[in-house]
C-alpha atoms as a PDB file:
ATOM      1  CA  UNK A   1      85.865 121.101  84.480  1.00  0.00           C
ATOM      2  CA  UNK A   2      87.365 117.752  85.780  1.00  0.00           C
ATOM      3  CA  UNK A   3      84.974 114.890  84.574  1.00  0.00           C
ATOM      4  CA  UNK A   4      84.746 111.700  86.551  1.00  0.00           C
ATOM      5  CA  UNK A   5      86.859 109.442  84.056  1.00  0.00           C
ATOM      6  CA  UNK A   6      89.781 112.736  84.659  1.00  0.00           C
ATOM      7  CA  UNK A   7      89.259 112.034  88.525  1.00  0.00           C
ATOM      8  CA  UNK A   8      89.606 108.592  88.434  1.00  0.00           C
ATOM      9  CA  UNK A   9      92.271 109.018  86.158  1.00  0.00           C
ATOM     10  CA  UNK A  10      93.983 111.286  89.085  1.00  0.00           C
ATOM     11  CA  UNK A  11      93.512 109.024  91.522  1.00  0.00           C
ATOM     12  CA  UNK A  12      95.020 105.937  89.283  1.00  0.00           C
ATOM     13  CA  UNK A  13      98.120 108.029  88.706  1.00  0.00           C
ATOM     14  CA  UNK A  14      99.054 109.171  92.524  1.00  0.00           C
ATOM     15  CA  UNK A  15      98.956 105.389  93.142  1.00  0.00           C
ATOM     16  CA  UNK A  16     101.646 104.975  89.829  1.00  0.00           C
ATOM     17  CA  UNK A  17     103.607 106.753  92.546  1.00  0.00           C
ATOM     18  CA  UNK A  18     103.998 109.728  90.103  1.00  0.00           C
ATOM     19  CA  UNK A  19     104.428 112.414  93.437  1.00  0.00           C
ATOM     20  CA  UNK A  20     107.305 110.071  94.859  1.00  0.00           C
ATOM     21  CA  UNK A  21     109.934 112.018  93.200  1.00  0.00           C
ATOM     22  CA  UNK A  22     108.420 115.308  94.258  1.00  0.00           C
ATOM     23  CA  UNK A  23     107.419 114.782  97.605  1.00  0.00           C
ATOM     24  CA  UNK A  24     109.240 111.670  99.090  1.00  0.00           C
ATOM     25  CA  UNK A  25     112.276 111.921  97.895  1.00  0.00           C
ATOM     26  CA  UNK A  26     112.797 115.545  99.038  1.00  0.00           C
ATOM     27  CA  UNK A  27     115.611 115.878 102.054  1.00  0.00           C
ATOM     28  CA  UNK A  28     114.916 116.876 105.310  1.00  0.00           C
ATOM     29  CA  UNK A  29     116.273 119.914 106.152  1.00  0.00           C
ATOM     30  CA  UNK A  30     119.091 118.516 108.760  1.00  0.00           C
ATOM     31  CA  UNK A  31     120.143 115.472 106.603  1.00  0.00           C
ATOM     32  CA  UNK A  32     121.802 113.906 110.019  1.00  0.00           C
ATOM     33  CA  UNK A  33     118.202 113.387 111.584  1.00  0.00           C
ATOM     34  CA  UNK A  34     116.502 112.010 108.442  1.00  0.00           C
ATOM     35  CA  UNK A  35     115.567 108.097 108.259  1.00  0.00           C
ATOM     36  CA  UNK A  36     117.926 105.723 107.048  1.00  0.00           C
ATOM     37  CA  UNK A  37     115.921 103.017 104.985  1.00  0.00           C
ATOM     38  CA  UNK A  38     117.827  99.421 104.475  1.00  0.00           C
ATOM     39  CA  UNK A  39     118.391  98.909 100.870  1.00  0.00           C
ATOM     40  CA  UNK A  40     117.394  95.073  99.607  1.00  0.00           C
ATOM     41  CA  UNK A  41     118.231  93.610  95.645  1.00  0.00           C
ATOM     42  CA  UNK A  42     117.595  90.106  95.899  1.00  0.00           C
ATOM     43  CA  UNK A  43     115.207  87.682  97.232  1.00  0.00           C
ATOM     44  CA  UNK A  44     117.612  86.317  99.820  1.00  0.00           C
ATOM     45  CA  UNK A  45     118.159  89.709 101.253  1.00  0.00           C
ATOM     46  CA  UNK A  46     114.693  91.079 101.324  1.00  0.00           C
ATOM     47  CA  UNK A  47     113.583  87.636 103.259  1.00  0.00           C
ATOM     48  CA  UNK A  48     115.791  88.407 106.721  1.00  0.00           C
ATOM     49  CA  UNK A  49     114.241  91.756 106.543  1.00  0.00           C
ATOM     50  CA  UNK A  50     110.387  90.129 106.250  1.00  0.00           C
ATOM     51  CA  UNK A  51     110.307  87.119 108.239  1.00  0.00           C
ATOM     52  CA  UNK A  52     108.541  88.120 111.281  1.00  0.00           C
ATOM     53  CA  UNK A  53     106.203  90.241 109.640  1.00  0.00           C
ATOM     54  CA  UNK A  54     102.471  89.301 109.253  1.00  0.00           C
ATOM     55  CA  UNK A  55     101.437  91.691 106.412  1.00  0.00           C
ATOM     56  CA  UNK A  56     103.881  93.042 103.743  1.00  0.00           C
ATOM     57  CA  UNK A  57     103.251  95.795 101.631  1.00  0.00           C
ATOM     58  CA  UNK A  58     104.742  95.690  98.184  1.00  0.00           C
ATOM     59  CA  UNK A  59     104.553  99.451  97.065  1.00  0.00           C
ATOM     60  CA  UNK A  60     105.119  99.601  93.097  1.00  0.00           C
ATOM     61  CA  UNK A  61     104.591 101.576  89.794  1.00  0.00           C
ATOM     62  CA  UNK A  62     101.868  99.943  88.451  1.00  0.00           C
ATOM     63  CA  UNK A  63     103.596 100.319  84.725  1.00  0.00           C
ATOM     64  CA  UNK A  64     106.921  99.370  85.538  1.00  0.00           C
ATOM     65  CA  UNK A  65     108.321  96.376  84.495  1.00  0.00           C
ATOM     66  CA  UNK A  66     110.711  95.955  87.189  1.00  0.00           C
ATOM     67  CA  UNK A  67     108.527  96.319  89.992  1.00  0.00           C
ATOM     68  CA  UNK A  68     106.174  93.076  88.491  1.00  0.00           C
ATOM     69  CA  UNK A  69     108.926  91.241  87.918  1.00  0.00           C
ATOM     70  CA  UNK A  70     110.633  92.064  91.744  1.00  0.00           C
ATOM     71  CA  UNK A  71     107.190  91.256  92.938  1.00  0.00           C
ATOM     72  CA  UNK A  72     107.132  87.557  91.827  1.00  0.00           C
ATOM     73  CA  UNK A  73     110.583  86.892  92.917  1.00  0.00           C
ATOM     74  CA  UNK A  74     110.054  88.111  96.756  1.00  0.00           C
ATOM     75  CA  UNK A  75     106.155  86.476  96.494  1.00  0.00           C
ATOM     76  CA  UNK A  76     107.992  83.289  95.175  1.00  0.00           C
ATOM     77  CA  UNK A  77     110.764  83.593  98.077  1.00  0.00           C
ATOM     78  CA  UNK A  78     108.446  83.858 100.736  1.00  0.00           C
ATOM     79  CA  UNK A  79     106.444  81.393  99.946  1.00  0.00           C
ATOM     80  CA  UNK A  80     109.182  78.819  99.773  1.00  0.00           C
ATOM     81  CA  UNK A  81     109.884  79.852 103.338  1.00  0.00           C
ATOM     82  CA  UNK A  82     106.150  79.901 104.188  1.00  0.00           C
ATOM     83  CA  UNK A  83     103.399  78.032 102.300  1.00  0.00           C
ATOM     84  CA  UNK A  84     100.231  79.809 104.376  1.00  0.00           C
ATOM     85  CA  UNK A  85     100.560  82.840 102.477  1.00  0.00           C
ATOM     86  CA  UNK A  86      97.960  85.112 100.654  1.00  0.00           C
ATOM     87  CA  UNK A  87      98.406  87.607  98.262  1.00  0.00           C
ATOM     88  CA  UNK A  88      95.920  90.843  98.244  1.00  0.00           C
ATOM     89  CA  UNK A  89      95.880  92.720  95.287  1.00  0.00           C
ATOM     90  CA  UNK A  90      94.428  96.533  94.436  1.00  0.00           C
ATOM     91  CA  UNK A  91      93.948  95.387  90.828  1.00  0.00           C
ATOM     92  CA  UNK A  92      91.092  93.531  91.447  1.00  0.00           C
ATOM     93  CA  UNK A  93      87.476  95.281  92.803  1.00  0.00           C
ATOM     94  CA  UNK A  94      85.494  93.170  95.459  1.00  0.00           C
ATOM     95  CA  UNK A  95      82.399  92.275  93.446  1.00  0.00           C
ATOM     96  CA  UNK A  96      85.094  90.405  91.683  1.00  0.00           C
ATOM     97  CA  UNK A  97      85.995  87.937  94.502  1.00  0.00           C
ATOM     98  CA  UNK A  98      84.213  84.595  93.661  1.00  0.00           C
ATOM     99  CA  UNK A  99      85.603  84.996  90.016  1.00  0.00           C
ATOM    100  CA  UNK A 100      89.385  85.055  91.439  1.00  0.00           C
ATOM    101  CA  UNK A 101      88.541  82.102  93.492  1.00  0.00           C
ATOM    102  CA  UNK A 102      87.699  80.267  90.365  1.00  0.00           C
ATOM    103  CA  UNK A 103      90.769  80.713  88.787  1.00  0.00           C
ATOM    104  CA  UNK A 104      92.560  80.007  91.830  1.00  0.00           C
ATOM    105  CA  UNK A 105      91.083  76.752  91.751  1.00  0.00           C
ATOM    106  CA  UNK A 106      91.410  75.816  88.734  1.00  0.00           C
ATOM    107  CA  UNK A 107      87.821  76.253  87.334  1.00  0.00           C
ATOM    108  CA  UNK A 108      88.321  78.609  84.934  1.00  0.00           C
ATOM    109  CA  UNK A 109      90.869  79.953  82.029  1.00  0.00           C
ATOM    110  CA  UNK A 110      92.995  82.742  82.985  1.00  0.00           C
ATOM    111  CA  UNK A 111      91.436  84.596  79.744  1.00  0.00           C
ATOM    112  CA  UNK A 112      88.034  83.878  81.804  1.00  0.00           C
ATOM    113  CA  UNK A 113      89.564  85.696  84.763  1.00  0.00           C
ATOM    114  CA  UNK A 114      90.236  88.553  82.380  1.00  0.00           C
ATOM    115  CA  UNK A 115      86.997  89.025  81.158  1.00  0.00           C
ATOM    116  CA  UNK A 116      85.291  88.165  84.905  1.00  0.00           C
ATOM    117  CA  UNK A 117      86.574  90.566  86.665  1.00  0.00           C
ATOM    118  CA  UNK A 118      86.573  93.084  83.848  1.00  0.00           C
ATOM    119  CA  UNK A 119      90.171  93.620  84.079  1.00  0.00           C
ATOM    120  CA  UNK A 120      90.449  95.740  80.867  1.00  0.00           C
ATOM    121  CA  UNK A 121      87.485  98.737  81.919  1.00  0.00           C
ATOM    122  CA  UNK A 122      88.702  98.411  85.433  1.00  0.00           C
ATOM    123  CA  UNK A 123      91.978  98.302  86.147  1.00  0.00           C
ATOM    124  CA  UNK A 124      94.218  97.984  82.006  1.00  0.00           C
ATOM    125  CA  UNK A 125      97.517  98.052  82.985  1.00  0.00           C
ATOM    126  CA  UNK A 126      99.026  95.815  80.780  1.00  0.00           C
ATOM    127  CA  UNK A 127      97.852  91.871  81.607  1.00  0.00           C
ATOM    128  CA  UNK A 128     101.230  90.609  81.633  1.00  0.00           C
ATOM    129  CA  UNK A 129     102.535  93.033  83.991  1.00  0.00           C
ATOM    130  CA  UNK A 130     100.377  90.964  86.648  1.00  0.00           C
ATOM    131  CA  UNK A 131      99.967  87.735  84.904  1.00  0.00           C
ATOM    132  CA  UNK A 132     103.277  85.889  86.356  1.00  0.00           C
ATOM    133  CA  UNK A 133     102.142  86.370  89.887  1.00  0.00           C
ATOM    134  CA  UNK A 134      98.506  84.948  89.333  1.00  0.00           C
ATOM    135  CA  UNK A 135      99.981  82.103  87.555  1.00  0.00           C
ATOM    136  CA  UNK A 136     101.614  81.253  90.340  1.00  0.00           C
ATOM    137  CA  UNK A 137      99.438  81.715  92.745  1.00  0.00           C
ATOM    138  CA  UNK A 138      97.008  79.459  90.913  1.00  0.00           C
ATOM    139  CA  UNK A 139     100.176  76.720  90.393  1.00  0.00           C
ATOM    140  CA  UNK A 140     100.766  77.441  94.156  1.00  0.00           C
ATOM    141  CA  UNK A 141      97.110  77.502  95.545  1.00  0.00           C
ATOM    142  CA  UNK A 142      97.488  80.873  97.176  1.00  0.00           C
ATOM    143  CA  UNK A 143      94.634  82.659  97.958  1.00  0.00           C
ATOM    144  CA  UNK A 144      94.299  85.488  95.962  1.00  0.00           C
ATOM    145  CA  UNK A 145      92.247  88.529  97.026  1.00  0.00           C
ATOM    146  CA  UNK A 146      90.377  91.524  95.579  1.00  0.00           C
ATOM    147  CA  UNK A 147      91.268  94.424  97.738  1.00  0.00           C
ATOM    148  CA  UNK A 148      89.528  97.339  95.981  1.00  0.00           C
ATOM    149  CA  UNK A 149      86.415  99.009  96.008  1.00  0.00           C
ATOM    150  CA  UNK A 150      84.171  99.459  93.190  1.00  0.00           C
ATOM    151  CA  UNK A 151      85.245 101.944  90.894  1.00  0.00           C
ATOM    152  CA  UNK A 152      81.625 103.227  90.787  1.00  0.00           C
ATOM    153  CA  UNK A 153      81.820 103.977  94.017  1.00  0.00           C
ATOM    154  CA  UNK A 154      85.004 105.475  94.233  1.00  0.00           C
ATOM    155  CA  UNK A 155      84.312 107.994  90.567  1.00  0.00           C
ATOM    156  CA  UNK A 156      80.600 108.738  92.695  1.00  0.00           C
ATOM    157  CA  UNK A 157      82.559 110.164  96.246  1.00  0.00           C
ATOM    158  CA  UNK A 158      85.370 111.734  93.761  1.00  0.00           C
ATOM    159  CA  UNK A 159      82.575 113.763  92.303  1.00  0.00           C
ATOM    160  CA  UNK A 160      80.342 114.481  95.011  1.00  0.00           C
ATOM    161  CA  UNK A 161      81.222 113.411  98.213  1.00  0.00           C
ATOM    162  CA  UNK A 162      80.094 110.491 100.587  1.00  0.00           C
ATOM    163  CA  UNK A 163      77.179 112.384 100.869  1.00  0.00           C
ATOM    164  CA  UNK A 164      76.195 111.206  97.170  1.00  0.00           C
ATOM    165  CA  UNK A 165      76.346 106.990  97.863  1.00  0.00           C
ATOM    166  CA  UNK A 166      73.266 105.219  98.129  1.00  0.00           C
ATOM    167  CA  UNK A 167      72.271 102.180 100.365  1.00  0.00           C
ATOM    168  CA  UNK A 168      73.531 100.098  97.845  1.00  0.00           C
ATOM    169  CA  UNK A 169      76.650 101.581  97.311  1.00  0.00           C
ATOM    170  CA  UNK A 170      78.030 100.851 100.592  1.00  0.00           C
ATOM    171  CA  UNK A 171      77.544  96.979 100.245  1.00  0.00           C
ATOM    172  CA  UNK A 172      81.635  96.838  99.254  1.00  0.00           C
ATOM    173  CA  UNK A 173      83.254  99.364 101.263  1.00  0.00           C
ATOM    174  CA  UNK A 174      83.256  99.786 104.903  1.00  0.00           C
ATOM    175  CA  UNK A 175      80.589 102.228 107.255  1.00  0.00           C
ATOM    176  CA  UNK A 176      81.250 105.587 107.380  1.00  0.00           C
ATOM    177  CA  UNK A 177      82.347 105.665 110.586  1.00  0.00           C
ATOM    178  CA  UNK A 178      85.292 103.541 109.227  1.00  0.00           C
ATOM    179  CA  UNK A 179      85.991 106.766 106.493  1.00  0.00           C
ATOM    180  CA  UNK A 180      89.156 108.237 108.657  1.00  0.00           C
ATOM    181  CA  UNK A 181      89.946 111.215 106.571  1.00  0.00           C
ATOM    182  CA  UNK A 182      92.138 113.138 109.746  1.00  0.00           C
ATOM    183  CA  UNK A 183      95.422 112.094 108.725  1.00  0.00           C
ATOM    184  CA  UNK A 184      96.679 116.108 108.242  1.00  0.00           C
ATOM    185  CA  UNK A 185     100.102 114.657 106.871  1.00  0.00           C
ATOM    186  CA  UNK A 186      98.157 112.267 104.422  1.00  0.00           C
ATOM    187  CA  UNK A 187      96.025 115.023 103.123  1.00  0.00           C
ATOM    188  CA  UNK A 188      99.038 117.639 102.685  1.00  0.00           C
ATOM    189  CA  UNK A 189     100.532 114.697 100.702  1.00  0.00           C
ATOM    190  CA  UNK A 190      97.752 114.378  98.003  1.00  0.00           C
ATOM    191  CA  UNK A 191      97.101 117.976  97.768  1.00  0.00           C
ATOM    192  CA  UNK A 192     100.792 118.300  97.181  1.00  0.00           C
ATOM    193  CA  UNK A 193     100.728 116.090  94.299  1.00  0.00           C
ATOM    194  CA  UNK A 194      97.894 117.284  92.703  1.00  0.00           C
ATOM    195  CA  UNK A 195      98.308 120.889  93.717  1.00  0.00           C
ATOM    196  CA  UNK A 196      97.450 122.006  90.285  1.00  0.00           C
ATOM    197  CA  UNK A 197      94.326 120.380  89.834  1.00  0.00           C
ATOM    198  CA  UNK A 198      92.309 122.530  92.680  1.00  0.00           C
ATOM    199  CA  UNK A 199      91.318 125.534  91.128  1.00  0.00           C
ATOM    200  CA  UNK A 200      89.997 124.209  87.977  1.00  0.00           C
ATOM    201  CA  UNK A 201      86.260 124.645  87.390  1.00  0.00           C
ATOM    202  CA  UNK A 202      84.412 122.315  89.915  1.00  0.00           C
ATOM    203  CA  UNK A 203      87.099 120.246  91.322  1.00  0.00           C
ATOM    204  CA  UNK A 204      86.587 119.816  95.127  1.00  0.00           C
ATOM    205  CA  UNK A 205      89.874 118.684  96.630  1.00  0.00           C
ATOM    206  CA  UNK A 206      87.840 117.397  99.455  1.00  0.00           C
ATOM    207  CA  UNK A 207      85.946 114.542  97.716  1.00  0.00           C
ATOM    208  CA  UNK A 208      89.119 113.906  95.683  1.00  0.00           C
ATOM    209  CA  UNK A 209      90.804 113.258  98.956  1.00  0.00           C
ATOM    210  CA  UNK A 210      87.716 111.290 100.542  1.00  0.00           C
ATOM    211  CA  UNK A 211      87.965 109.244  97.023  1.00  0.00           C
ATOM    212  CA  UNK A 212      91.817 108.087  97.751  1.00  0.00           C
ATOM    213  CA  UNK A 213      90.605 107.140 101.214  1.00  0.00           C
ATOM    214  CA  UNK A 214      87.879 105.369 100.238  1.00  0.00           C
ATOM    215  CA  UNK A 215      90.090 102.950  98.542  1.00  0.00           C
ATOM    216  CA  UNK A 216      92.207 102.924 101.240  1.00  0.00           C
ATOM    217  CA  UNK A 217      89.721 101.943 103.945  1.00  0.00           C
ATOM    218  CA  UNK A 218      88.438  99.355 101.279  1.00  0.00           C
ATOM    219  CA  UNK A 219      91.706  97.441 100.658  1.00  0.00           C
ATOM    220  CA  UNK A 220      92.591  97.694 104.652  1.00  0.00           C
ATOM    221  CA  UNK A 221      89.100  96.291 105.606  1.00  0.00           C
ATOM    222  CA  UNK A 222      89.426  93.414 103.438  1.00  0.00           C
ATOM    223  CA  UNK A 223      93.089  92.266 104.560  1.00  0.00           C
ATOM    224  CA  UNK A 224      92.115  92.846 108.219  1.00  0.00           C
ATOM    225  CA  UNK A 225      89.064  90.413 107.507  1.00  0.00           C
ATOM    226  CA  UNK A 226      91.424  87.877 105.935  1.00  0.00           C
ATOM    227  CA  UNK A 227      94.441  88.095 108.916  1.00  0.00           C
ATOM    228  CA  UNK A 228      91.252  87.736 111.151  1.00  0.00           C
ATOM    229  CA  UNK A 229      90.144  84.475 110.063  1.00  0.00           C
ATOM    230  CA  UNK A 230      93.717  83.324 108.764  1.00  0.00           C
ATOM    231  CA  UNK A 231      96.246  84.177 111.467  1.00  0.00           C
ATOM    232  CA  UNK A 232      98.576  81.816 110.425  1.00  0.00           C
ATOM    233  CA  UNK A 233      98.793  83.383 106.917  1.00  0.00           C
ATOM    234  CA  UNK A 234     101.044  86.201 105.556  1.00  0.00           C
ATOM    235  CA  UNK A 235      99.190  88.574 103.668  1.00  0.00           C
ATOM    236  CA  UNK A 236     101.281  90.254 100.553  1.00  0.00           C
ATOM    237  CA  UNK A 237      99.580  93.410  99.454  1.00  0.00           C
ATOM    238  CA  UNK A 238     100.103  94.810  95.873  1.00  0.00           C
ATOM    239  CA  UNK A 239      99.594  98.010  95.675  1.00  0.00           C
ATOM    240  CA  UNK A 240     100.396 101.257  94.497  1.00  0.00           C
ATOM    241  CA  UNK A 241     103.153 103.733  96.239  1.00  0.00           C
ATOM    242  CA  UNK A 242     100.760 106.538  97.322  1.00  0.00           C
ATOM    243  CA  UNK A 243      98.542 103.874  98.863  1.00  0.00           C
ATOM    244  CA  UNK A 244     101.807 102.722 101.429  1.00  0.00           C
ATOM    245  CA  UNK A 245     104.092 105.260 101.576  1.00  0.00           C
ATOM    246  CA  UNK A 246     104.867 106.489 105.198  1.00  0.00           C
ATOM    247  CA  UNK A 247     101.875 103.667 106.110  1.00  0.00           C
ATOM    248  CA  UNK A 248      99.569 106.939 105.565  1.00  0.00           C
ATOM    249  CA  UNK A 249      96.961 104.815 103.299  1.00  0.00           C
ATOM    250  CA  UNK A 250      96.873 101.527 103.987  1.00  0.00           C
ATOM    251  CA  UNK A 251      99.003 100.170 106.700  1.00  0.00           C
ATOM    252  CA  UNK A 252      97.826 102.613 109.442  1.00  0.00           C
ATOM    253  CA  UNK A 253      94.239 101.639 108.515  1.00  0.00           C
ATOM    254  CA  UNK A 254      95.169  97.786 109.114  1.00  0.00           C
ATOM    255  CA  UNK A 255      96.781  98.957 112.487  1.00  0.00           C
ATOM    256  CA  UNK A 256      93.824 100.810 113.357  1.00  0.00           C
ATOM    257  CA  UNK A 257      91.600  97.528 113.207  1.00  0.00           C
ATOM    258  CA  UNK A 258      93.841  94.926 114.429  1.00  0.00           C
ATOM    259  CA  UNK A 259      96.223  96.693 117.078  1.00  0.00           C
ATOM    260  CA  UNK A 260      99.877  97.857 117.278  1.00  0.00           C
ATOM    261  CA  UNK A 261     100.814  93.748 117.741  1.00  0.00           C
ATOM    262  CA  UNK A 262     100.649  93.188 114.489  1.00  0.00           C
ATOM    263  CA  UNK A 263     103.792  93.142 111.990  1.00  0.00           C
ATOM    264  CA  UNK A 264     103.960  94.854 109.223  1.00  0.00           C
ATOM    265  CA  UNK A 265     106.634  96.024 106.574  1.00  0.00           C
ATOM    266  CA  UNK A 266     106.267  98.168 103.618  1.00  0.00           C
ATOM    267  CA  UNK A 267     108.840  97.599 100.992  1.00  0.00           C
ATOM    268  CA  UNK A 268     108.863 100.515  98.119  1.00  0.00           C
ATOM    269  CA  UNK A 269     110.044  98.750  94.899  1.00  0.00           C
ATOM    270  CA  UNK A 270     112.471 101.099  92.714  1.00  0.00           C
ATOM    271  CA  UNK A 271     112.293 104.538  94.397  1.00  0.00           C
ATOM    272  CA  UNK A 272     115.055 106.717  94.327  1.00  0.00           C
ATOM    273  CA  UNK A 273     117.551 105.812  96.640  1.00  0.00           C
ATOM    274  CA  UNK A 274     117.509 109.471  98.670  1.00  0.00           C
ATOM    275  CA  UNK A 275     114.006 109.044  99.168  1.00  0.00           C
ATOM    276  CA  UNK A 276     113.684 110.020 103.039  1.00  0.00           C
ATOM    277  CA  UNK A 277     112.214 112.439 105.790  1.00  0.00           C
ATOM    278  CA  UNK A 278     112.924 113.711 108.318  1.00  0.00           C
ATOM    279  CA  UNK A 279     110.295 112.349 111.123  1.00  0.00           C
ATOM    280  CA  UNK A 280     109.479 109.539 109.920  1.00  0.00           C
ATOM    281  CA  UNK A 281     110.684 106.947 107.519  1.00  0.00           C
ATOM    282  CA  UNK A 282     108.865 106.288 103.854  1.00  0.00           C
ATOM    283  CA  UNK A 283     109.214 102.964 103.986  1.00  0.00           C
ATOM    284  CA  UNK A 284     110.750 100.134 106.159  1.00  0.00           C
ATOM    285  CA  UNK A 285     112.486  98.319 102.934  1.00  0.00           C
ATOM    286  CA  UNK A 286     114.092  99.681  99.163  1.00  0.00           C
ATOM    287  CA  UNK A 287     114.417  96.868  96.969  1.00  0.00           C
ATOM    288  CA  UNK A 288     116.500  98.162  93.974  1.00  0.00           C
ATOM    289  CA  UNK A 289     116.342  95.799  91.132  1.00  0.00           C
ATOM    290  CA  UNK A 290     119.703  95.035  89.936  1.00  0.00           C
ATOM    291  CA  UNK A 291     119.597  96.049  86.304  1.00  0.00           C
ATOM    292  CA  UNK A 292     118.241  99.280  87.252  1.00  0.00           C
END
């Protein structure tokens, strides 16, 4: 049987991008109609690429060294070219938002920010994997925002559905109506990478699928709320690889709310460099650090 911390768990590790190498990477049958992605490995480069766009998806490994680091240089790049910029980050649950403003501001210690938003129990990744960027952003005055929903929440539908939340529990995620769970290519991708799991004791692949989209819906809610009442900023999204790649998670779900106009790019960070498919491409940008 698949407790709720093991589901969780599952979910935490298809956004490590763990499935990339088994299910993006793999080559389209006819290799001359599959996706050419532009390559990127510094700042400079990875700038022409981004400038128009409104919202820019920084897919990474959330243990990887390389990806933290590539995310600060490109966050840092873009900012010098634009101030009004935001960065939206899955690390951080919603309850947590007023804490993040704090530190943002300059209110409280970033050890306080630690400990307010219960960083260790809810997300513990390594701190320092993360702790460059906020630095910044508090040096910088970016608005930082908590993109996730409550892990309650999420461990609750994993286990038992949507059927299972309360009033209450629906205070940080969107309505139900908002839950868009028809993405057929989406759901073969999850129950691809987690094939294994289904047939043991009372795992419901359903819920577990609901679960990822939950999160999904969350962190797409909350930047289409802040590009709503910023337009003039670029929103940077941190976030893991399952949650961006092919826009299937989160990118779709921001098109869904605020129309086709809007620009967005999703740059994977450290994928294998055949990672392609045949209809449509994984990603719009590879950045490929250069000591990798």
């Amino acid at each position: 049987m698949l407790t709720s911390r093991k589901l969780l768990a599952l979910l935490y590790s298809l956004t490590l991008g763990l499935s990339l190498g088994v299910l993006a990477c793999q080559r389209p049958q006819d290799a001359s109609m599959a996706v050419e992605v532009p390559v990127q490995t510094t700042p400079q480069g990875m700038l022409a690429e981004l400038q128009q766009a409104d919202v820019i998806y920084l897919g990474e490994r959330h243990d990887s060294t390389a990806d933290h680091a590539a995310q600060l240089a490109i966050v840092q790049a873009l900012h010098q070219q634009n101030p009004n910029l935001a960065i939206a980050m899955e690390m951080f649950q919603r309850p947590f938002q007023p804490v993040l403003d704090r530190y943002i501001a300059g209110e409280i210690s970033e050890a306080d920010l630690v400990a307010g938003t219960e960083y260790e129990t809810r997300w513990g990744f390594p701190w320092e994997l993360y702790a460059p960027i906020l630095r910044f952003a508090q040096a910088q005055k970016i608005p930082v925002l908590a993109l996730n929903a409550p892990r309650e929440v999420v461990r609750k539908v994993a286990r038992q559905g949507l059927e299972s939340l309360q009033p209450e529990d629906w205070t940080y995620i969107p309505p139900q109506d908002q839950i868009d769970t028809s993405n057929a290519a989406y759901r073969q991708y999850v129950r691809q990478a987690f094939g294994g799991h289904g047939g043991h004791g009372t795992f419901n692949f359903d819920h577990f699928f609901t679960a990822q989209v939950i999160w999904d819906e969350t962190m797409a809610a909350n930047i289409s709320q802040f590009r709503q009442a910023n337009p003039d900023h670029t929103v940077v999204v941190l976030a893991g690889q399952g949650h961006v790649v092919y826009g299937y998670g989160i990118p779709d779900r921001v098109e869904r709310r605020l129309g086709p106009q809007l620009q967005q790019k999703i740059v994977l960070l450290n994928p294998p460099l055949d990672a392609a498919r045949q209809d449509k491409a994984i990603a719009d940008v590879i950045w490929q650090s250069p000591d990798r």
